[in-house]
Protein backbone atom coordinates (compact mmCIF):
# COMPACT_ATOMS: atom_id res chain seq x y z
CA UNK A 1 43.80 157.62 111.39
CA UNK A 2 46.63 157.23 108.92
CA UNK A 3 48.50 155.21 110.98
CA UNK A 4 45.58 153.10 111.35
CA UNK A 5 45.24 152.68 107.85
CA UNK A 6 48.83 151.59 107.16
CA UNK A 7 48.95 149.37 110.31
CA UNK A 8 46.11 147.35 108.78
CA UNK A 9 47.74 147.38 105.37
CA UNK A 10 50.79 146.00 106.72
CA UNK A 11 48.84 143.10 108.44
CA UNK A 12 46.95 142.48 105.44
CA UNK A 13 50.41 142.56 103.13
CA UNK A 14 52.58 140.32 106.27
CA UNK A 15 49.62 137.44 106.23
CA UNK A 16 49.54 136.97 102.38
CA UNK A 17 53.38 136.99 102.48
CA UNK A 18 52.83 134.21 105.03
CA UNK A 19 50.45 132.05 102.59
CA UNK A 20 52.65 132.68 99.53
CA UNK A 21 55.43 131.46 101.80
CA UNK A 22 53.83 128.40 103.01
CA UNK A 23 53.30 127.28 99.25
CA UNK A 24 56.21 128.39 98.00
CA UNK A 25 57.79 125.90 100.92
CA UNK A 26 55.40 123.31 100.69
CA UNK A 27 57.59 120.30 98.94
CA UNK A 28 60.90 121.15 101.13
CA UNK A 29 57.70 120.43 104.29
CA UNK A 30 56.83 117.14 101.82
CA UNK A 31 60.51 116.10 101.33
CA UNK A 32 60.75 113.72 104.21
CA UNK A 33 58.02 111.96 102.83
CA UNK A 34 58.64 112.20 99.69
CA UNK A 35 61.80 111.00 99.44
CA UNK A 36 61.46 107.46 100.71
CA UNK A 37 58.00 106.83 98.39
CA UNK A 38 59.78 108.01 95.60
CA UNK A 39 62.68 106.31 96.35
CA UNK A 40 65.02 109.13 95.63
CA UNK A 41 68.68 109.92 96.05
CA UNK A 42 70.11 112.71 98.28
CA UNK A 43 70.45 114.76 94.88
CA UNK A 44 67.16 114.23 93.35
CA UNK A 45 65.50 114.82 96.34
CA UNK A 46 67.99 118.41 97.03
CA UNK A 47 66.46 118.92 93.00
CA UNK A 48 63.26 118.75 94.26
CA UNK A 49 63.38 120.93 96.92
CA UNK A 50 65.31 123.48 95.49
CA UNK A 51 62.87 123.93 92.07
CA UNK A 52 60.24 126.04 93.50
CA UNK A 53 63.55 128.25 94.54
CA UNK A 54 63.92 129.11 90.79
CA UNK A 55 60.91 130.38 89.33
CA UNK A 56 59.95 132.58 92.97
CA UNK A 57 64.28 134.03 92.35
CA UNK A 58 63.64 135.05 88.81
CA UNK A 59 60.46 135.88 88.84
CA UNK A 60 61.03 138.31 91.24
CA UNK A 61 62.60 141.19 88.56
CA UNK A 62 59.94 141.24 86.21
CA UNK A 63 57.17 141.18 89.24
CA UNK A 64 59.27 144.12 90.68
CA UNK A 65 58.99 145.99 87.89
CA UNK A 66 55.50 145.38 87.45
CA UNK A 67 54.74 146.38 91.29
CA UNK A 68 56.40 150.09 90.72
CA UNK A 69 54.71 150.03 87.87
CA UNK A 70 50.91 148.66 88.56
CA UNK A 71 50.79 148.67 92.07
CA UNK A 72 51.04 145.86 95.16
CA UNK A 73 47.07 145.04 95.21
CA UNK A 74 46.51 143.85 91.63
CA UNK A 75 49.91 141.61 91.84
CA UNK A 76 49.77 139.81 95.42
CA UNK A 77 46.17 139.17 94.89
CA UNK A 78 46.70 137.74 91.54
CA UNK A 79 49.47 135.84 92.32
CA UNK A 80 47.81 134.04 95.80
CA UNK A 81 44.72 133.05 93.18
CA UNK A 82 47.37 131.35 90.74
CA UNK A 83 48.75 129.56 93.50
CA UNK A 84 45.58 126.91 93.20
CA UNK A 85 46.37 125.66 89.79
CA UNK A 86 49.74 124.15 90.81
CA UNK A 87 48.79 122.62 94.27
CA UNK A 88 45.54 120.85 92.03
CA UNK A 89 47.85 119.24 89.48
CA UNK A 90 49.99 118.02 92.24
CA UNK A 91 47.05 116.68 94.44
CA UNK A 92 46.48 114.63 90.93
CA UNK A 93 49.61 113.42 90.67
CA UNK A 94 52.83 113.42 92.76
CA UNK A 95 55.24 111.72 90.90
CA UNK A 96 58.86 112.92 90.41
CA UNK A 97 58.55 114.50 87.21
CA UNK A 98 55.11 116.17 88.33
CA UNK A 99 57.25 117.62 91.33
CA UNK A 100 59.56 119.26 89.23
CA UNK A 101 57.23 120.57 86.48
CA UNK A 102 54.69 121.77 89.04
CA UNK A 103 57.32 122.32 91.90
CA UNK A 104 58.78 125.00 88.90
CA UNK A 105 55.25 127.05 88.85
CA UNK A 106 54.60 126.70 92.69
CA UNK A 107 57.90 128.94 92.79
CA UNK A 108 55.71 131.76 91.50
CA UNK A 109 54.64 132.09 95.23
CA UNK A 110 58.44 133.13 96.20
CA UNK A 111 57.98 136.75 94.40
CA UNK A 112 55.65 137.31 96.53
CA UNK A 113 58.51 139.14 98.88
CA UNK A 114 59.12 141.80 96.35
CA UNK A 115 55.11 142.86 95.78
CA UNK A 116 55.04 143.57 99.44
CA UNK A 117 58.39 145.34 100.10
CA UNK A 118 57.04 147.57 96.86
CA UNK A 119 53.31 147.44 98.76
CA UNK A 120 54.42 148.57 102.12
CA UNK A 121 57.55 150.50 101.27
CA UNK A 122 54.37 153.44 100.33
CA UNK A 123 52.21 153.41 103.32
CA UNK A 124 55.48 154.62 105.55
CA UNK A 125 57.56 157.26 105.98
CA UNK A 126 61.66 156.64 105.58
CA UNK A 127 61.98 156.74 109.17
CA UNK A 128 59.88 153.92 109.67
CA UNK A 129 60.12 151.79 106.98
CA UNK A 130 63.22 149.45 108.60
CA UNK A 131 60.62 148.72 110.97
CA UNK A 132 57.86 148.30 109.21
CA UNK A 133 59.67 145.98 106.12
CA UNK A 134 60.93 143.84 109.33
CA UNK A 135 57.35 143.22 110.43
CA UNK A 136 56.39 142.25 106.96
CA UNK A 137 59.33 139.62 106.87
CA UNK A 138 57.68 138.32 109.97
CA UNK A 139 55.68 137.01 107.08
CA UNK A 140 58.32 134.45 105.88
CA UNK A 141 56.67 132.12 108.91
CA UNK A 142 54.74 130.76 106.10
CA UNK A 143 57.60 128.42 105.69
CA UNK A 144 57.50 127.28 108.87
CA UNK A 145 53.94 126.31 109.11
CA UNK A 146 54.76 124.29 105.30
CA UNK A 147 57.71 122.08 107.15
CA UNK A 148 56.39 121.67 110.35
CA UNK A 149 52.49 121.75 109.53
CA UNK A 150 53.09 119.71 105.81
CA UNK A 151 54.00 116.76 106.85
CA UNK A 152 52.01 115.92 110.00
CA UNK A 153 49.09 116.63 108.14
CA UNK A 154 50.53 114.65 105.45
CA UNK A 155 50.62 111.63 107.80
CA UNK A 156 47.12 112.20 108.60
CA UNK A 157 44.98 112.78 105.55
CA UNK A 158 47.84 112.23 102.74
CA UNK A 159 49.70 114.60 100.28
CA UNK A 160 47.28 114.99 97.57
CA UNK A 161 44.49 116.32 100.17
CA UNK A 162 47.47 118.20 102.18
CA UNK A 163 48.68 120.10 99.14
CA UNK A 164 44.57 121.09 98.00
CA UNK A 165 44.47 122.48 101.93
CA UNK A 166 47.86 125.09 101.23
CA UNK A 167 46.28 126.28 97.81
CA UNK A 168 42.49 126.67 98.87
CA UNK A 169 44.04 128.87 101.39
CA UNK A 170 45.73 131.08 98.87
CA UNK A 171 42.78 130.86 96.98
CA UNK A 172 40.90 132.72 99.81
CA UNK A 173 43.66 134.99 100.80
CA UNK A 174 44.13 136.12 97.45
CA UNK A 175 40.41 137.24 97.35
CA UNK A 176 40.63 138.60 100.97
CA UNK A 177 43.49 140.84 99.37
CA UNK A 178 41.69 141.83 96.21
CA UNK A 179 39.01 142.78 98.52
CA UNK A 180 40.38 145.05 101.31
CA UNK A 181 44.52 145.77 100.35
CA UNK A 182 44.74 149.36 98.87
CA UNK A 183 48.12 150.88 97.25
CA UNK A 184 50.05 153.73 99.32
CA UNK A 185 50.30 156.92 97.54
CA UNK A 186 53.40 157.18 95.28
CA UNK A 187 56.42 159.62 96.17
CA UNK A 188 56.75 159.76 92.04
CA UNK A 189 55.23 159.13 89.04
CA UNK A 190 55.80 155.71 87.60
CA UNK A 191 58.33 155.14 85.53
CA UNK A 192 58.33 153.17 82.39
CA UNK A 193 60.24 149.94 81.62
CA UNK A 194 63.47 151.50 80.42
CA UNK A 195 63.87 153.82 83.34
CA UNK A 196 63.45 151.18 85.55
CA UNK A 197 65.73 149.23 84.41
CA UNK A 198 68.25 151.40 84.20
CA UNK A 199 68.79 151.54 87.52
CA UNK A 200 69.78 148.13 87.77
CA UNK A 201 73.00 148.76 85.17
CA UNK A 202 73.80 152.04 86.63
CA UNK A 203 74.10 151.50 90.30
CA UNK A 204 76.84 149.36 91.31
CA UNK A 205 75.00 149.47 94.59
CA UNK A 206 72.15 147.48 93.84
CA UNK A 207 74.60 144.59 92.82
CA UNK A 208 76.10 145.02 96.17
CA UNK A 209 73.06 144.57 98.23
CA UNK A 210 72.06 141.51 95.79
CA UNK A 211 74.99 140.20 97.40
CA UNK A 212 74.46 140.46 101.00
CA UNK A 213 71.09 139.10 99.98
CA UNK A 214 72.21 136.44 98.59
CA UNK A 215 73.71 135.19 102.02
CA UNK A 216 71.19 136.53 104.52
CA UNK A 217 67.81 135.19 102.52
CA UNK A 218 69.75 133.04 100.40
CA UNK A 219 71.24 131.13 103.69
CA UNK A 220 67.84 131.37 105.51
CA UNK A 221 65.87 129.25 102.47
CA UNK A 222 68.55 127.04 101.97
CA UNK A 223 68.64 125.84 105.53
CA UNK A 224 65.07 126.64 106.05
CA UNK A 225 64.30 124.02 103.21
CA UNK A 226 66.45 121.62 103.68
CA UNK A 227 66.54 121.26 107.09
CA UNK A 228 64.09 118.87 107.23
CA UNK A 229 65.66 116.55 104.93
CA UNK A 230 68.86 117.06 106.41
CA UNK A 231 68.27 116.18 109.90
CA UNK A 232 66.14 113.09 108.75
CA UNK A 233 69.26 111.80 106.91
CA UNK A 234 72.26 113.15 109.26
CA UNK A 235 70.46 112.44 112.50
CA UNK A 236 67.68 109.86 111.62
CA UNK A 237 65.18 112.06 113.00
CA UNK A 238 61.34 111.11 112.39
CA UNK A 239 59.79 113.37 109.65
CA UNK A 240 57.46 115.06 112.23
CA UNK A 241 60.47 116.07 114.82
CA UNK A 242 62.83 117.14 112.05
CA UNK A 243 60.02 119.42 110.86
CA UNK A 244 59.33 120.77 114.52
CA UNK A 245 62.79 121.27 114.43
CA UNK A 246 63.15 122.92 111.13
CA UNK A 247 60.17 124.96 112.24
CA UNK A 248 61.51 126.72 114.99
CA UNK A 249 65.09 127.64 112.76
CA UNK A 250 62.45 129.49 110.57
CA UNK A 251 60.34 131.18 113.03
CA UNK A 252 63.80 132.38 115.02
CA UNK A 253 65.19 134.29 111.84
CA UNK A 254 61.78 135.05 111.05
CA UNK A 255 61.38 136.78 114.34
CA UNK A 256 64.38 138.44 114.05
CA UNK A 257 63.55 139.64 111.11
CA UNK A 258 62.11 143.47 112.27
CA UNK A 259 64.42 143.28 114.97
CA UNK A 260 66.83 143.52 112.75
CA UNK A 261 64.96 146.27 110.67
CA UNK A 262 64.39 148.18 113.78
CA UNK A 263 67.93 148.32 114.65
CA UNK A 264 68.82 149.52 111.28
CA UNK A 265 66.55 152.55 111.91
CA UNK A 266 68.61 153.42 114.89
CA UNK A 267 72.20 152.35 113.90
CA UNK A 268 71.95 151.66 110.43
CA UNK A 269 72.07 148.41 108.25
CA UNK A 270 75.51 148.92 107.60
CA UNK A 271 76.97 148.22 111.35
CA UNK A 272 73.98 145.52 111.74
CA UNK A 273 75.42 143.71 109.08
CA UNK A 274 78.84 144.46 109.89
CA UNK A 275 77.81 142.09 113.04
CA UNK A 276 75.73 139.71 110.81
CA UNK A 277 78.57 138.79 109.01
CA UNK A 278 81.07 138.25 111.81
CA UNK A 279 79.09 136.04 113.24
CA UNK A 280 77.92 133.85 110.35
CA UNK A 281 81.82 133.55 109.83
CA UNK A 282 82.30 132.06 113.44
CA UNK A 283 79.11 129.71 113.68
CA UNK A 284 78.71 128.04 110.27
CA UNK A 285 81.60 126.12 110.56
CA UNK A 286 80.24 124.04 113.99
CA UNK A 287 77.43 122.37 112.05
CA UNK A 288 79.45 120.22 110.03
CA UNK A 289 80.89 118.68 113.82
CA UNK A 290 79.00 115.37 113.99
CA UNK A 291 76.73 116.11 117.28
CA UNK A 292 73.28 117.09 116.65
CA UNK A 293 73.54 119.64 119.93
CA UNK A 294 76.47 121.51 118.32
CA UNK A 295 74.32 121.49 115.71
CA UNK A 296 71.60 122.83 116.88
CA UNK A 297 73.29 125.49 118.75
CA UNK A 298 74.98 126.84 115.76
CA UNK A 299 71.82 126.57 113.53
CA UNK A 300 70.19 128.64 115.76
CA UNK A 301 72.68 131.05 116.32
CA UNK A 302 72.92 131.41 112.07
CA UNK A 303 69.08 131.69 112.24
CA UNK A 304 68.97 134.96 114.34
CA UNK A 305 71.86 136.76 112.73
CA UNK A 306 70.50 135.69 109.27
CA UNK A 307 66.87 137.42 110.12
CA UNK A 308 69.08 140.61 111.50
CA UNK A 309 70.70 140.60 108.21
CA UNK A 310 67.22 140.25 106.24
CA UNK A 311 66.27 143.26 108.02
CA UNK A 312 69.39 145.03 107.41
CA UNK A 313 69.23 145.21 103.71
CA UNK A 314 65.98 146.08 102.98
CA UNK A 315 66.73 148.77 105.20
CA UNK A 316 69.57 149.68 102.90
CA UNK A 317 67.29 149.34 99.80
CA UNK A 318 64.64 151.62 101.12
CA UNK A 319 67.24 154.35 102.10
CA UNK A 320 69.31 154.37 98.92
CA UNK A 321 66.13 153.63 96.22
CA UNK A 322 63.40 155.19 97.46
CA UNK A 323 61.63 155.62 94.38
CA UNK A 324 62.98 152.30 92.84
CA UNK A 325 61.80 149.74 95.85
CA UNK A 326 60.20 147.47 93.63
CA UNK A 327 62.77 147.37 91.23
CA UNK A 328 65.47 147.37 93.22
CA UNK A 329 63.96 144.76 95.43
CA UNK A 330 62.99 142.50 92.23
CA UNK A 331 67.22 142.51 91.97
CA UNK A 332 68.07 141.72 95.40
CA UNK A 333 65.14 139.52 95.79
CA UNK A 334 66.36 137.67 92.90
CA UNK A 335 69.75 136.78 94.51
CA UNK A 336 68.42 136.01 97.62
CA UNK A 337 66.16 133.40 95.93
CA UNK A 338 68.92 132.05 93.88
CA UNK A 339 71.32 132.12 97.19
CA UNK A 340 68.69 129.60 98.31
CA UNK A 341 68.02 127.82 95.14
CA UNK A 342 72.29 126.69 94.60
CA UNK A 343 73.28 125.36 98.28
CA UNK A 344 70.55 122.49 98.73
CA UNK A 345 71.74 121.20 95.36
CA UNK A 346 75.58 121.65 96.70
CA UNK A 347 74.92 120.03 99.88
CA UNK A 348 72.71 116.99 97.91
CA UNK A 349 75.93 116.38 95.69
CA UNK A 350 78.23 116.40 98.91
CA UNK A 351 75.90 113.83 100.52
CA UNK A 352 76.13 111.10 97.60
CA UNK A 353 79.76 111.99 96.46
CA UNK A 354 81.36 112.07 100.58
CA UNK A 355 78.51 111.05 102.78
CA UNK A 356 79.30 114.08 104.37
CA UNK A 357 77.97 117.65 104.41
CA UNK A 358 81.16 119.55 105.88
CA UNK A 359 82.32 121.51 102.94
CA UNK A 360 79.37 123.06 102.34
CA UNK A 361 79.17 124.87 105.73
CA UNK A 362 83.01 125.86 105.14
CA UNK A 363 81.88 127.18 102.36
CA UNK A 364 79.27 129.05 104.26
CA UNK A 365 81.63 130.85 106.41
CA UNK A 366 84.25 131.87 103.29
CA UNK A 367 81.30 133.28 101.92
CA UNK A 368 80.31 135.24 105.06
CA UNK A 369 84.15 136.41 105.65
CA UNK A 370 84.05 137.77 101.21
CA UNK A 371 80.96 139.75 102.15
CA UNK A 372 82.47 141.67 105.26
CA UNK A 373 85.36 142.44 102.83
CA UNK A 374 82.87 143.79 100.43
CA UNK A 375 81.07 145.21 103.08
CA UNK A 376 83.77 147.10 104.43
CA UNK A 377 85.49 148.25 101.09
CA UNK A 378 81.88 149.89 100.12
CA UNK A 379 80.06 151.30 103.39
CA UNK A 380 82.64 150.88 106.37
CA UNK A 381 85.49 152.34 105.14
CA UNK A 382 84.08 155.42 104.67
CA UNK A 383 80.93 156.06 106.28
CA UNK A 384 78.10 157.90 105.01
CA UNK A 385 75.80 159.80 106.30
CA UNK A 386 72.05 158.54 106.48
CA UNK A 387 70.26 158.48 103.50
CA UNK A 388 73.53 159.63 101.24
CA UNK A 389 74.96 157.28 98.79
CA UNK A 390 78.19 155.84 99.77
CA UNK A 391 80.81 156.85 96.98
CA UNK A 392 81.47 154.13 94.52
């Protein structure tokens, strides 16, 4: 009966992640459109796309806190309501500077991932929590049906009646949520403000799994967002196949996602990412080669191992914080937003200032090669044993 219980929880938790996504991704979807009505250059439009990425990074340590604190229902259903406001002002107006104000607050949506790792994180036991986290990413598919859904129904009934359709939606999720979601019982009292925080000057680890985080999520919404835009420009793909295309990038690493968690559960996120790593190092450079199937096969190849590494992490988080999820997730979240926020911006400027995008994904693998360093100096070197802090 229990399990019954948390099964549906999870579902409930995984499908409003999904609606926050889709919001939260909904001008990256728009950008091909955007972009030529606007008349916009490759760095105003990368501005555009990444703004959303700010609010939903930083936001995500003070909604955190507020999760250990308060509890997943109250938050995810609170935030899915607000999520109206900004879609109505846009369906008003779309212009550039009503992009970036409202773009800003439609990044509230992008928290969403730390409510539910704090949400679900208390209807399982540590065992199964890799698993169960890696279903709930499954949730980041919201993304996918914003790029890939946005703009064909763009084409078809326009923006300002496509945005009102992705906020009515979260309108009626959020209620659906408020209605039926119930919070897990806690493994400790709550804390207060100051002990939660402390935890995020006091463990070096946290830091360190910010910074994995900051590659595996932080890679997936870069690409994931400006995919679209990118393969339009690079490739002079239509707006609807580049979507399609930057569709099925999300919903691999999305898919991969509790694949990943599951394999933490029986190997541990430490070797998982060990592999994640590796191979991020040896496929990110092939996508700056100028062929749109080495492309393609090396986008899809980072898509997987990103998911895996998704997985991986929150894994880690879980094991080492177990009383601190929401906190510790509000940290980690943070830099994976941000690690998504800085690289469309990068790759914008490296369009107008080279016409070309191939530092950015040698930049990619560096990164991915510093992080197995770090990876290795802190877990690798010297194992630990499940569930006991690696020495510091």
């Amino acid at each position: 009966m229990k399990d019954n219980v948390s099964n549906r929880q999870l579902a409930l938790a995984t499908l409003a992640f999904a609606v926050a996504f889709a919001n939260w991704g909904l001008i990256a979807g728009l950008a091909p459109l955007l972009k030529p009505e606007l008349q916009l250059t490759a760095t105003q439009a990368s501005l555009m796309i990444a703004i959303p990425v700010i609010l939903g990074s930083l936001g995500r340590i003070p909604v955190g806190l507020l999760t250990d604190r308060y509890g997943g229902r109250l938050l995810f259903s609170g935030l899915l309501i607000f999520g109206l406001i900004p879609t109505i002002a846009l369906a008003f107006n779309h212009s550039y500077s009503s992009l970036l104000f409202w773009g800003f607050w439609l990044g509230l949506a992008g928290s969403s991932f730390v409510i539910g790792v704090g949400f679900v994180s208390l209807w399982f036991p540590p065992e199964r929590q890799g698993t169960a986290l890696g279903i709930y990413g499954i949730g980041n598919i919201g993304q996918s049906v914003a790029v890939f859904l946005g703009p064909v129904l763009a084409v078809r009934i326009g923006i300002p009646a496509t945005v009102l359709v992705f906020g009515g939606v979260s309108l009626i999720w959020g209620l659906v949520f408020a209605r039926w979601a119930r919070n897990g019982e806690r493994r400790a009292p709550p804390k207060t403000l100051q002990e939660s925080i402390r935890v995020l000057y006091t463990e070096p680890l946290s830091w360190v799994l910010s910074l994995f985080y900051f590659l595996t999520f932080g890679g997936f919404v870069a690409l994931g967002i400006y995919l679209p835009t990118l393969l339009r420009d690079t490739f002079q793909l239509t707006p609807e196949d580049a979507g399609a295309r930057a569709a099925g990038f999300i919903i691999l690493a999305t898919l991969a996602r509790p694949l990943g968690g599951w394999l933490s559960d029986r190997f541990g996120g430490q070797r998982v990412l060990a592999v994640v790593f590796l191979g991020l190092a040896l496929l990110a450079w092939p996508m700056a080669l100028p062929s749109i199937y080495t492309f393609t096969i090396s986008a899809l190849g980072c898509a997987a191992l990103l998911g895996l590494g998704n997985g991986a992490v929150f894994k880690l988080v879980a094991q080492y914080f177990p009383t601190q999820v929401g906190t510790v997730t509000g940290l980690v979240g943070a830099a994976g937003g941000l690690g998504g926020f800085f690289p469309p911006l990068v790759l914008g400027a490296l369009a107008d200032a080279t016409g070309s995008l191939t530092l950015g994904f040698v930049f990619l693998t560096l990164f991915a090669l510093g992080c197995t360093l770090v990876l290795w100096l802190v877990f690798l070197r010297r194992q630990p044993a499940p569930g006991v802090k690696p020495t510091r």
